[in-house]
Protein backbone atom coordinates (compact mmCIF):
# COMPACT_ATOMS: atom_id res chain seq x y z
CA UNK A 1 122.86 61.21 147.48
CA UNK A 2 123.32 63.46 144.57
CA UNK A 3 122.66 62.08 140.80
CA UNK A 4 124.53 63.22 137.88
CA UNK A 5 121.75 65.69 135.75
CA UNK A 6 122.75 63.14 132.79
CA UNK A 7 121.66 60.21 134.55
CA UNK A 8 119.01 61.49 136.12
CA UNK A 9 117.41 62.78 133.01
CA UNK A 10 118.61 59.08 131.37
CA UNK A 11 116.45 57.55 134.12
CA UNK A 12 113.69 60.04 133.92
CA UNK A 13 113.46 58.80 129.68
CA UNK A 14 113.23 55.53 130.69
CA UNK A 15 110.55 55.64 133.24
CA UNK A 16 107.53 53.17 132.08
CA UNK A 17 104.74 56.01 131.38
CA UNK A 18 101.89 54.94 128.82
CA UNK A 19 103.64 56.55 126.03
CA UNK A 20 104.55 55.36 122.65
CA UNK A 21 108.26 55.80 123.96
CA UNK A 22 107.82 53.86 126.84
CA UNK A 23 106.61 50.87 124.85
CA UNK A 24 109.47 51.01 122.78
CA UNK A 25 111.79 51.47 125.56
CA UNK A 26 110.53 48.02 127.58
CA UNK A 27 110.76 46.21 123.86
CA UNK A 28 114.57 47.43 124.03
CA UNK A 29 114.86 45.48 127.28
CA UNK A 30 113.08 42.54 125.83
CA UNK A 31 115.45 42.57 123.35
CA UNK A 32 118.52 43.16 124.77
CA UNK A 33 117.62 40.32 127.16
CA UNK A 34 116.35 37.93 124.44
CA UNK A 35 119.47 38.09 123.16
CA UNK A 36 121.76 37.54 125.73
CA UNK A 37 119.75 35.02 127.10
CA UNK A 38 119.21 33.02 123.54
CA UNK A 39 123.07 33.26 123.58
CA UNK A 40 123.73 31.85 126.98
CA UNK A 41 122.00 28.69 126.61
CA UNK A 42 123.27 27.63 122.77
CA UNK A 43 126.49 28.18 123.49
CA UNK A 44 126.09 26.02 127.15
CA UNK A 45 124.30 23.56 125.05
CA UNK A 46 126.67 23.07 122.51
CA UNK A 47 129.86 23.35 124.94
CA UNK A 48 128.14 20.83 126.95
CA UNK A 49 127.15 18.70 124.00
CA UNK A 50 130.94 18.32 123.21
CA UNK A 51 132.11 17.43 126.35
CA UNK A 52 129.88 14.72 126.69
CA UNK A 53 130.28 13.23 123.32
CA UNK A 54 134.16 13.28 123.94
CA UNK A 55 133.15 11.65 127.42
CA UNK A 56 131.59 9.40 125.75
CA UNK A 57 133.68 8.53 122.56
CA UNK A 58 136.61 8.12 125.48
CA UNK A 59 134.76 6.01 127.72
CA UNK A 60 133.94 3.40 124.94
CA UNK A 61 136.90 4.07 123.07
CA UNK A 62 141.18 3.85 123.33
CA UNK A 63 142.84 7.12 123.45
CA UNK A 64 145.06 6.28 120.54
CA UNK A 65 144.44 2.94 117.95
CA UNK A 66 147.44 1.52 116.62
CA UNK A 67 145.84 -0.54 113.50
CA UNK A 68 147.91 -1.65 110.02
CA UNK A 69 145.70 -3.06 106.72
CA UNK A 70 145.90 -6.79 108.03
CA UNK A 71 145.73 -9.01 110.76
CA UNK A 72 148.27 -8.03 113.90
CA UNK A 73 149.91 -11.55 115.10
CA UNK A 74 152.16 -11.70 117.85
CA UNK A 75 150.61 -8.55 118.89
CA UNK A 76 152.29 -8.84 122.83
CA UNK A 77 155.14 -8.00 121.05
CA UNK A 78 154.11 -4.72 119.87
CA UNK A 79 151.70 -4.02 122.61
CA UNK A 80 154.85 -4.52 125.51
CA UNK A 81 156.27 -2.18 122.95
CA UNK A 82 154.11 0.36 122.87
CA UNK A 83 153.67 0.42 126.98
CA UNK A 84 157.79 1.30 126.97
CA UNK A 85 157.03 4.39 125.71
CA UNK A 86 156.89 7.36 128.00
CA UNK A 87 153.22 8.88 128.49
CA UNK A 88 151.29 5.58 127.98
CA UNK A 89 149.13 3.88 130.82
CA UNK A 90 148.45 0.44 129.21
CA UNK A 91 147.64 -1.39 125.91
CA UNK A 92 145.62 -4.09 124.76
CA UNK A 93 144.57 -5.90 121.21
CA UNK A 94 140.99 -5.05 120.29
CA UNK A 95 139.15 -7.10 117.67
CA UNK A 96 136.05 -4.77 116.22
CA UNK A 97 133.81 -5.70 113.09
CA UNK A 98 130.13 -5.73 111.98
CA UNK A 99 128.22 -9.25 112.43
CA UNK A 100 124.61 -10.74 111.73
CA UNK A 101 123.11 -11.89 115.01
CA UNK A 102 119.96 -14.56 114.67
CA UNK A 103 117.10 -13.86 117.55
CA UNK A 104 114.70 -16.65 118.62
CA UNK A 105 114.96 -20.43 118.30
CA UNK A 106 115.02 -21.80 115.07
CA UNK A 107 113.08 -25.02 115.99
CA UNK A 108 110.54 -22.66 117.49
CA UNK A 109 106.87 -23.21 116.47
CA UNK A 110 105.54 -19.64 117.94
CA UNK A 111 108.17 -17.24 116.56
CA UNK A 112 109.95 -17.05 113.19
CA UNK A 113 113.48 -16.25 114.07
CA UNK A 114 114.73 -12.98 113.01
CA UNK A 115 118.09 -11.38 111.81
CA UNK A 116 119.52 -8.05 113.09
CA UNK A 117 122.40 -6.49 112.70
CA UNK A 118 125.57 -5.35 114.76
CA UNK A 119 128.95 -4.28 115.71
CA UNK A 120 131.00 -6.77 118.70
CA UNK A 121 134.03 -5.60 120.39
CA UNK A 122 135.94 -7.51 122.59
CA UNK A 123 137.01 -6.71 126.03
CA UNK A 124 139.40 -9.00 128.92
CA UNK A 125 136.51 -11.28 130.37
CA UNK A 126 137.70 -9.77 134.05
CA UNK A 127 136.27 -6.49 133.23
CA UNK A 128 139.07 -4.82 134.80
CA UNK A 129 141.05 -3.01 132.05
CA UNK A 130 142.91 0.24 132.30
CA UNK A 131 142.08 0.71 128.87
CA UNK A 132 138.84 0.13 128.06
CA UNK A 133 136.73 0.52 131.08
CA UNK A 134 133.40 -1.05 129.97
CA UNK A 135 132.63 -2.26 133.40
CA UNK A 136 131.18 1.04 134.63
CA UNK A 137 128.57 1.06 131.80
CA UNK A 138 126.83 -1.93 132.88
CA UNK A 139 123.00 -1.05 133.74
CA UNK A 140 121.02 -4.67 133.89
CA UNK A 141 122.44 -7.98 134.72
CA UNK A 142 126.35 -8.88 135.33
CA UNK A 143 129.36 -7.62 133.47
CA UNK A 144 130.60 -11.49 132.43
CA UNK A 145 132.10 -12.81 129.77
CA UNK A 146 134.02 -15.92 130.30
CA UNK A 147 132.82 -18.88 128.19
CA UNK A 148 130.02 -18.27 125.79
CA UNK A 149 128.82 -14.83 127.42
CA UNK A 150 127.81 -11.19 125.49
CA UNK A 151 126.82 -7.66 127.03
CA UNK A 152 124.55 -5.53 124.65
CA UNK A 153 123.47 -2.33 124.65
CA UNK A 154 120.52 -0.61 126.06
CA UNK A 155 118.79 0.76 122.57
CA UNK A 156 119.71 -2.77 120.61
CA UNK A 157 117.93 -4.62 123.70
CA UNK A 158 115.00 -2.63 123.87
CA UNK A 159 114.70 -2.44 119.64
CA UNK A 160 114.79 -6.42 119.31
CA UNK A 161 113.81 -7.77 122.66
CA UNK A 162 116.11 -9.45 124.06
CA UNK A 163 117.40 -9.34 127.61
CA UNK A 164 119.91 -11.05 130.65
CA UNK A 165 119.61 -14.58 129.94
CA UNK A 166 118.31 -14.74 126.35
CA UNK A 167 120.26 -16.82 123.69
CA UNK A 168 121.71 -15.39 120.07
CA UNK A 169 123.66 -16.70 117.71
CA UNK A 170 126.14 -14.10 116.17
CA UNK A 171 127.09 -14.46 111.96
CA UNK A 172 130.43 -13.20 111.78
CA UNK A 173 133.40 -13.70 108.87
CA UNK A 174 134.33 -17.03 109.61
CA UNK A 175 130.65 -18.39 108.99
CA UNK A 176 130.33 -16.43 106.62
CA UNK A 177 133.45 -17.77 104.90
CA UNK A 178 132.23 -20.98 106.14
CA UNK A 179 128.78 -20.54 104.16
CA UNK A 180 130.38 -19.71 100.91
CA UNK A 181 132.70 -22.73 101.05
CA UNK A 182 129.40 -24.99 101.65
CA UNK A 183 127.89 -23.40 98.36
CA UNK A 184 130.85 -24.23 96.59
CA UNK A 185 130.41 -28.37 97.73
CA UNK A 186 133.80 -28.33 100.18
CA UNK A 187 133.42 -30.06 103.20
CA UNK A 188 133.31 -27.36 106.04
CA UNK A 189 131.17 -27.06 109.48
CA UNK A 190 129.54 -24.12 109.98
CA UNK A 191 128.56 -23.52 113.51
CA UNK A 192 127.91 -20.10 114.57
CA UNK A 193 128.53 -18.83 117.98
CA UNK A 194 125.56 -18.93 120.02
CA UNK A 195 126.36 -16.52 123.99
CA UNK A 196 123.83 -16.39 126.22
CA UNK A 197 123.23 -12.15 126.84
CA UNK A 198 124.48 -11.78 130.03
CA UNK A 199 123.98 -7.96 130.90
CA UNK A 200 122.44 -4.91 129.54
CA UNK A 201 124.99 -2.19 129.14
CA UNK A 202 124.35 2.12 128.59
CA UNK A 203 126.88 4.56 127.83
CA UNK A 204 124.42 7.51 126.99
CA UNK A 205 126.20 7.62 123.31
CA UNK A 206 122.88 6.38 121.23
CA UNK A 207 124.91 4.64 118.38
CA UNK A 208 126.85 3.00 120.83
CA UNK A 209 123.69 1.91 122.95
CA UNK A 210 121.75 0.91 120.02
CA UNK A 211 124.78 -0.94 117.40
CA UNK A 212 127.46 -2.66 119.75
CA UNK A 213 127.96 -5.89 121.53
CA UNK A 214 130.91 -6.61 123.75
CA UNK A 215 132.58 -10.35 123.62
CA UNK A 216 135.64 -11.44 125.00
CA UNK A 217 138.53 -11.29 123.01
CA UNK A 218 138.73 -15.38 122.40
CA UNK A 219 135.56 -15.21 121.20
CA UNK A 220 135.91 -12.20 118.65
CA UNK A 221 138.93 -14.06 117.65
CA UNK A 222 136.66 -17.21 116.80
CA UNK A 223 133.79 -14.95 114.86
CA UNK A 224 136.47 -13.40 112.86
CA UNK A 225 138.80 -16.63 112.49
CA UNK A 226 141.53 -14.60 113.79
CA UNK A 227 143.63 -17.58 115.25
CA UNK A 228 145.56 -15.56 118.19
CA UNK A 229 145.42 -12.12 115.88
CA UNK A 230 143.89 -9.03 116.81
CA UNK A 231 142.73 -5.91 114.11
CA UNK A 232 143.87 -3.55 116.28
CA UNK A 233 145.86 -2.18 119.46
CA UNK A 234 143.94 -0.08 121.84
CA UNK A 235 146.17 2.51 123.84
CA UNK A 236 145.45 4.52 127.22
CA UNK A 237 147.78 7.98 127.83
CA UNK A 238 148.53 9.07 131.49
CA UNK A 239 147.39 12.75 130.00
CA UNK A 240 144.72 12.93 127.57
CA UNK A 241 146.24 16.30 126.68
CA UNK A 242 149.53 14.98 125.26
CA UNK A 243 147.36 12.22 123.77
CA UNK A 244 149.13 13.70 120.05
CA UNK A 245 152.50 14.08 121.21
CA UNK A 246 152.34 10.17 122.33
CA UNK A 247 150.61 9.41 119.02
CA UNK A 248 153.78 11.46 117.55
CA UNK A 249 156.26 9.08 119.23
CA UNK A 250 154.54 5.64 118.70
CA UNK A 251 154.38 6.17 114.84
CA UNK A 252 158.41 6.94 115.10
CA UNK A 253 159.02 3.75 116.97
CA UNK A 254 156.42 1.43 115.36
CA UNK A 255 157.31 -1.07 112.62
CA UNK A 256 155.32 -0.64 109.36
CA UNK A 257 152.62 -0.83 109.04
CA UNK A 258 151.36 0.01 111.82
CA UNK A 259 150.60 3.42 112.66
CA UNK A 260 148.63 5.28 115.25
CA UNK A 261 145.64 7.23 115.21
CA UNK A 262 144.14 9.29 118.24
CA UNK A 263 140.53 9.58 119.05
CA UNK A 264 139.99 12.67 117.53
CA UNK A 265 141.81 11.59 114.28
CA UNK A 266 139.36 8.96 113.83
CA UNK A 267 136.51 11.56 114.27
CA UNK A 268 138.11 14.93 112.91
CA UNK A 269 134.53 15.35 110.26
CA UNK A 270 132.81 14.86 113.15
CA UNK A 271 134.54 17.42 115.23
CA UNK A 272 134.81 19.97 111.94
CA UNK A 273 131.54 20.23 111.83
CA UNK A 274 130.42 20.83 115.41
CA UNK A 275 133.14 23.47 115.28
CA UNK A 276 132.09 25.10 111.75
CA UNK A 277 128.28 24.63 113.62
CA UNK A 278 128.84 26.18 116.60
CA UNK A 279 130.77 29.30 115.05
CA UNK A 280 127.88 30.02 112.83
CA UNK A 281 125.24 29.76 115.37
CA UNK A 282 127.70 32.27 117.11
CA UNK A 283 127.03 34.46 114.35
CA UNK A 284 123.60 34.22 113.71
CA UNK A 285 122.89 34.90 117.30
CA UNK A 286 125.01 38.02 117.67
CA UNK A 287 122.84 39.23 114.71
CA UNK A 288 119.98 39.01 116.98
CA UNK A 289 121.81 41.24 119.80
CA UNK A 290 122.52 43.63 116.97
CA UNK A 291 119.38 43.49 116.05
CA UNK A 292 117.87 44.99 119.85
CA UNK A 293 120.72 47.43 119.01
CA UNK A 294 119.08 48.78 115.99
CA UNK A 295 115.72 49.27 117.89
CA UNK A 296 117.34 50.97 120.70
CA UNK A 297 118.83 53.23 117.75
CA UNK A 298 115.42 54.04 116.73
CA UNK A 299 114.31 54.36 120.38
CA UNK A 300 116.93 56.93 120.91
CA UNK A 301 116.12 58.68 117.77
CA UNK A 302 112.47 58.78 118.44
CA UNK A 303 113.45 60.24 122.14
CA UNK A 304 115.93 62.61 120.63
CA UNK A 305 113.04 64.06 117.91
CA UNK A 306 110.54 64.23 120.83
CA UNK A 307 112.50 65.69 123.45
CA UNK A 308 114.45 68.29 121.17
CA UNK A 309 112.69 70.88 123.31
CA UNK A 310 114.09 70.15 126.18
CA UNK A 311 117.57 69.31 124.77
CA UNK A 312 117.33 73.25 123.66
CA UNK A 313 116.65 73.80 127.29
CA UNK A 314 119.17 72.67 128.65
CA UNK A 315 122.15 74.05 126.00
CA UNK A 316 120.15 77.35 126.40
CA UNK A 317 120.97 77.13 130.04
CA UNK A 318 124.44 75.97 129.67
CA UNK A 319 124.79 72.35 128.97
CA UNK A 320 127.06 71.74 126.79
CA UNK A 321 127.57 69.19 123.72
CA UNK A 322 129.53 66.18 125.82
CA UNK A 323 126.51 66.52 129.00
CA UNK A 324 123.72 66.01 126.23
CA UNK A 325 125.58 63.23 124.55
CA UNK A 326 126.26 61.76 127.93
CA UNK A 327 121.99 62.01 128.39
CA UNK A 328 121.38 58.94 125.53
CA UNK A 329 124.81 57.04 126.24
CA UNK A 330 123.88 56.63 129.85
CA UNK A 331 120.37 56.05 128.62
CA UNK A 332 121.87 52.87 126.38
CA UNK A 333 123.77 51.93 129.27
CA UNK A 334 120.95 51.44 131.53
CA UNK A 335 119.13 49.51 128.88
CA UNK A 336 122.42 47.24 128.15
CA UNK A 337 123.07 46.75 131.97
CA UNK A 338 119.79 45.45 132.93
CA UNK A 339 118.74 44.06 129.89
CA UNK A 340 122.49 41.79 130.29
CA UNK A 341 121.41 40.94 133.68
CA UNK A 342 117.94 39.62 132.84
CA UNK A 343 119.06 37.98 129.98
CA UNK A 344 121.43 36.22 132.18
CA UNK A 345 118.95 35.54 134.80
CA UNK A 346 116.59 33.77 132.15
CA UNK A 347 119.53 32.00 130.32
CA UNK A 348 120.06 30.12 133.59
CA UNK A 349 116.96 29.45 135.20
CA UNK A 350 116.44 27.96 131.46
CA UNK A 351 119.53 26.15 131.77
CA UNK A 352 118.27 24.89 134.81
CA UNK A 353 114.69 23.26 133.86
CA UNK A 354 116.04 22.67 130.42
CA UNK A 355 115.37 18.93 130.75
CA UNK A 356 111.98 19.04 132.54
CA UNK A 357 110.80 21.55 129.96
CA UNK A 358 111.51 19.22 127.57
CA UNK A 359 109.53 16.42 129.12
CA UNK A 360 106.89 18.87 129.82
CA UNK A 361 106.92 19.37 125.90
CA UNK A 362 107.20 15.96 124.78
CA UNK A 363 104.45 14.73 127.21
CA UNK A 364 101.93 17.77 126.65
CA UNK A 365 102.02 18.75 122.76
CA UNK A 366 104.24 15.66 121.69
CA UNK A 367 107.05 17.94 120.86
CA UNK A 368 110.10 16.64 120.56
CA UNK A 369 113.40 18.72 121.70
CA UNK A 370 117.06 17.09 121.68
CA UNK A 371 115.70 13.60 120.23
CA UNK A 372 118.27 10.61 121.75
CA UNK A 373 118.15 8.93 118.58
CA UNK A 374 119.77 11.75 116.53
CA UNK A 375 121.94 13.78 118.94
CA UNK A 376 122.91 10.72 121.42
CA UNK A 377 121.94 12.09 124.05
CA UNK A 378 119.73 10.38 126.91
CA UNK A 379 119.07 14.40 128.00
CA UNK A 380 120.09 17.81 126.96
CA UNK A 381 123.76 18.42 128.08
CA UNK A 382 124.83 21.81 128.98
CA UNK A 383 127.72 23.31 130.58
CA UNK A 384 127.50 26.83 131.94
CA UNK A 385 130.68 28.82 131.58
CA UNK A 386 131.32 32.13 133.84
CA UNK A 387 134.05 33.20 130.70
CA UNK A 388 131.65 32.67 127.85
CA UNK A 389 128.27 34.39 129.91
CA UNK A 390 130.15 37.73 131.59
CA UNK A 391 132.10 38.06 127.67
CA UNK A 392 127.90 37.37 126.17
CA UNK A 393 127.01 40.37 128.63
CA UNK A 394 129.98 43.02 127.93
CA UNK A 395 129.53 42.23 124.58
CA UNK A 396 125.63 43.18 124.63
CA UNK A 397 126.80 46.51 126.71
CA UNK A 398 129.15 47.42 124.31
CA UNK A 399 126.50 46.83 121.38
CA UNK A 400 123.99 49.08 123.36
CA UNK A 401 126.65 51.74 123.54
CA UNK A 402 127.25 51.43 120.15
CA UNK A 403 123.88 51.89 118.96
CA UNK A 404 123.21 55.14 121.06
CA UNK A 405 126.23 57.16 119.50
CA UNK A 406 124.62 58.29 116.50
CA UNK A 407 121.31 59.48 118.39
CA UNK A 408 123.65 61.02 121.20
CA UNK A 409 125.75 62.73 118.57
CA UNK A 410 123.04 64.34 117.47
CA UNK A 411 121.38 65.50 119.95
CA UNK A 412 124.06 66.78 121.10
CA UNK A 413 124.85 69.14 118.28
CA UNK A 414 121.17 70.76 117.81
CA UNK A 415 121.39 74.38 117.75
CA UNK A 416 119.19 75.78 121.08
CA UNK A 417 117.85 78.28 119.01
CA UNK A 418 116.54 75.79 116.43
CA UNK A 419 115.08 73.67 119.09
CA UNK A 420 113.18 76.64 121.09
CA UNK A 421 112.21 78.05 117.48
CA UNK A 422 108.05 77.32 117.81
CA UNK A 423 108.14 77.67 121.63
């Protein structure tokens, strides 16, 4: 098989002597592959950091919330109204607030009682809504809530100790409002509600895990003082992409107040600023690609200086400009090409022990990667895609190329007789 004389001299530079040049040359791999790798795995990271916190925010969440500034009554009404309209699965009326919950027995002689703090939501007592799906989340115990029942999360179990079968007493408004009427010498009982936990519940979402408590809607109603009212109407879609055009139509046909909000309305900072984050670490990465292509500038200028005697050569003997240049861009090429591929190679197979190298980490040096408690995250999500890593590679070709044109420029216009002057 017969080689080009460009590429053969390209390979014949890049052949690993023990030379300064050599050195350099394996660096420009390093760092061509650094790159590309580094690359690979933020942007899978992030990518798969979103999808899971929209997984997430969905599972525990409605699609679209249609709320008002008071108390919905007679909210079958609106909620048989909103399932008329076209692109909407079901509907149901959500009560969600904050509440103080009391753990331990009062009367108890070997623990003080303590107070903690906490977010309920109700859900149907069946467990079988088409809207909120809580059921599937359920990790320890029973998903029940009929009578005086309450799910909690994982994080709030394990931070205050309490587990299936353990009694609370939840502090919402209408003790609250209860307590203050007391103060003020008016006749009133205060009773909180006091469920028995029933199961242990884990959506991966840390503030989720960690702040809520699900009830059943009758008793959210009672810690509130609701009467039959709800706060809000949770709303399912048929497509989660035409989630805004639904959100469009319900605000047309809905009486005021109310008005409708989608999922990522209620979280748009949220969503900003993964956005504006990701973009930026976009940036700042490329800058480390470009920076590989700066030292395989120099590498190709320090080839160029030392090999000017042959580059006379071979114009002497007929070469002309576009062969020489051809010498360095193929040269580039060869660097970009394989140092894509190994790039590529390591971005994956660190995709793919991402999470054991993190235990290994945590467990070894006590370092700390992708802490749950900040990113809500029980492990590091990523999501590899084929788009985003073959772009990350042609792009690092491309910068390669890019950075040998000035060094294959000039080579390629040295005089021959300047370059064989001393020989």
């Amino acid at each position: 098989m017969n080689v080009p004389v460009e590429l053969s001299l390209a390979l014949r530079y890049l052949r690993p002597r023990r030379t300064f040049v050599s050195i350099i040359t394996l660096l420009s791999f390093g760092g061509v592959a650094i790159g590309v790798m580094v690359l690979i795995v933020v942007l899978s990271v992030m990518t798969g950091f979103r999808q899971k916190l929209d997984e997430k925010i969905i599972g525990f969440n409605a699609h679209i919330t249609v709320s008002a500034d008071e108390v919905i009554y007679d909210s079958d009404k609106t909620v048989a109204l909103i399932e008329k309209q076209p692109g909407v699965l079901a509907a149901e009326g959500v009560v969600r607030g904050p509440v103080m919950v009391l753990i331990g027995d009062q009367d108890s002689s070997t623990s003080a009682p303590r107070m903690a703090s906490a977010i309920i939501t109700s859900a149907p007592a069946s467990g079988d809504s088409q809207v909120l799906p809580l059921k599937q989340f359920i990790k320890m115990g029973e998903y029940e809530l009929r009578g005086d029942s309450v799910l909690i999360g994982r994080e709030w179990s394990r931070r205050n100790s309490v587990f299936p079968g353990d009694q609370i007493s939840i502090y919402g408004a209408a003790v609250i409002q209860g307590l203050m009427a007391q103060k003020q010498r008016t006749h009133v009982d205060v009773m909180p509600d006091t469920p028995t936990v029933r199961g242990v519940f884990q959506t991966g979402q840390y503030s989720y895990d960690s702040e809520f408590m699900i009830v059943s809607t009758e008793m959210a109603q009672h810690i509130y003082g609701l009467g039959d009212g709800v706060q809000q109407i949770a709303v399912r879609v048929k497509d989660l992409s035409q989630v805004d055009q639904v959100r469009d139509e319900l605000n047309k046909v809905l009486p005021p107040p109310l008005t409708a909000r989608t999922w990522i309305d209620d979280n748009r900072d949220l969503f900003n600023a993964l956005a504006t984050e990701r973009v930026v670490m976009t940036f700042i990465l490329l800058m480390v690609m470009l920076v590989a292509g700066f030292g395989l500038c120099s590498t190709l200028i320090t080839i160029t200086v030392q090999k000017s005697r042959e580059i006379g050569l071979m114009k002497a003997l007929g070469a002309n400009d576009g062969q020489v240049c051809r010498v360095f861009l193929l040269h580039s090429l060869v660097v970009g090409v394989v140092g894509s591929v190994s790039g590529t190679v390591l971005g994956l197979l660190v995709l793919h022990f991402r999470n054991p190298f993190r235990d290994f980490l945590l467990q070894r040096f006590g370092i700390q990667v992708f802490a749950s408690d900040i990113y809500g995250q029980a492990e590091i999500p990523a999501v590899i895609n084929p788009v985003f890593v073959v772009i990350i590679a042609i792009a690092a070709v491309i910068i390669c190329l890019l950075a040998a044109l000035l060094p294959a420029l000039n080579a390629a216009r040295l005089a021959p007789a300047r370059a064989l002057r001393y020989e």
